[in-house]
Protein backbone atom coordinates (compact mmCIF):
# COMPACT_ATOMS: atom_id res chain seq x y z
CA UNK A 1 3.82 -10.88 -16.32
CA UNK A 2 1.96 -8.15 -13.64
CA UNK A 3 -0.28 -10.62 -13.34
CA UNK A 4 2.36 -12.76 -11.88
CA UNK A 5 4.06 -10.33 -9.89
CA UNK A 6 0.39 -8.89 -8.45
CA UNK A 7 -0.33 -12.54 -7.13
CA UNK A 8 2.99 -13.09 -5.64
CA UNK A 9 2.45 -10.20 -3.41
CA UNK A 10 0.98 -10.21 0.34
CA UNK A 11 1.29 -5.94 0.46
CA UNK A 12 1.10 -3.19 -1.08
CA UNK A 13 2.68 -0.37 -0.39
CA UNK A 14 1.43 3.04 -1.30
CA UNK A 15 3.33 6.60 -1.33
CA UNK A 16 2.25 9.81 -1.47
CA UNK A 17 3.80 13.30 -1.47
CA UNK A 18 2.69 16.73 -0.19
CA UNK A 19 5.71 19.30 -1.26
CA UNK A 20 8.02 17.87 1.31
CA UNK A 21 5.54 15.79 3.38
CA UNK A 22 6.20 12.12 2.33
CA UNK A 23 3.23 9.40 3.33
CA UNK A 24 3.86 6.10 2.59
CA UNK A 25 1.46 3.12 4.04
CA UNK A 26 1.27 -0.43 3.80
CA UNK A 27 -2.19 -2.11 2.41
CA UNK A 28 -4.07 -5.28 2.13
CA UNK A 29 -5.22 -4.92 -1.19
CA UNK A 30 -7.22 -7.09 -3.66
CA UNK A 31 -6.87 -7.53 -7.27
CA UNK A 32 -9.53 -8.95 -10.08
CA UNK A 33 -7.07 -8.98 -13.14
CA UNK A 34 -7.50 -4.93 -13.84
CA UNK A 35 -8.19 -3.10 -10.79
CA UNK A 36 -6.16 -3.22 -7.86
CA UNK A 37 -8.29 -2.30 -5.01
CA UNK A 38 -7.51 -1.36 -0.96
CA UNK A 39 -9.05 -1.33 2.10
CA UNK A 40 -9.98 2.53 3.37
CA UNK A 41 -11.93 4.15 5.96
CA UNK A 42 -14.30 7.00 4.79
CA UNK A 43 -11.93 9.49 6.14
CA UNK A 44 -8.77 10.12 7.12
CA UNK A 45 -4.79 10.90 6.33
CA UNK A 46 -4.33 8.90 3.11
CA UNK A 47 -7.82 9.77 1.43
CA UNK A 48 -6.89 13.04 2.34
CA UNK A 49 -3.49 12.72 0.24
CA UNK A 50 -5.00 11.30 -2.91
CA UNK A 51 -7.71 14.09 -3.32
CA UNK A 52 -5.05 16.82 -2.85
CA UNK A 53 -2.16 14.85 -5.13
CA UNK A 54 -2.53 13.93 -8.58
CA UNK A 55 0.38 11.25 -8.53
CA UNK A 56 0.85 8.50 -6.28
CA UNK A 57 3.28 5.38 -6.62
CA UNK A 58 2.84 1.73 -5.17
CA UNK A 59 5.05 -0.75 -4.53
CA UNK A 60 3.94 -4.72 -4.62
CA UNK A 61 6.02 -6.84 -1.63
CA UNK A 62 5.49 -10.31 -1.56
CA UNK A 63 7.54 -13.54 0.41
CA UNK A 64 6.51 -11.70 3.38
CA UNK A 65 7.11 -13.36 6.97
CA UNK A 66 5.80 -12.31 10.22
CA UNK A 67 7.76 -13.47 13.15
CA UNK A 68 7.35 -12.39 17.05
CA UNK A 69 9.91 -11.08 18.99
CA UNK A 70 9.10 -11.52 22.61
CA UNK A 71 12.61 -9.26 23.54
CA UNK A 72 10.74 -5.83 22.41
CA UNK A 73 10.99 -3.86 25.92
């Protein structure tokens, strides 16, 4: 059933919590059946979140549709 869910999805969203800093990003991710894997720079704000929090939660969205809007000022 995750399975199913898992390959449905085109993001991943991942959020993090410092006492009452909230951090929540969206991620291209890959998935081989038992690890769900993300794409991450060698430094930065959310590696710096998951070595300093022991709990994180993540979200899979999927249907997604990207659409332009030409009328953003």
């Amino acid at each position: 059933m995750i399975d199913e869910i898992i390959d449905k999805a085109d993001v991943l969203h991942l959020a993090m919590a410092d006492g009452n800093v909230p951090y929540v990003v969206p991620l291209s991710f890959g998935y081989d059946g038992c690890n769900i894997y993300f794409h991450c720079a060698k430094e930065g704000l959310k590696l710096d979140f998951i070595r300093r929090i022991l709990m994180s939660v993540f979200e899979f969205v999927g249907y997604v549709e990207y659409k332009k809007n030409n009328n953003i000022l």
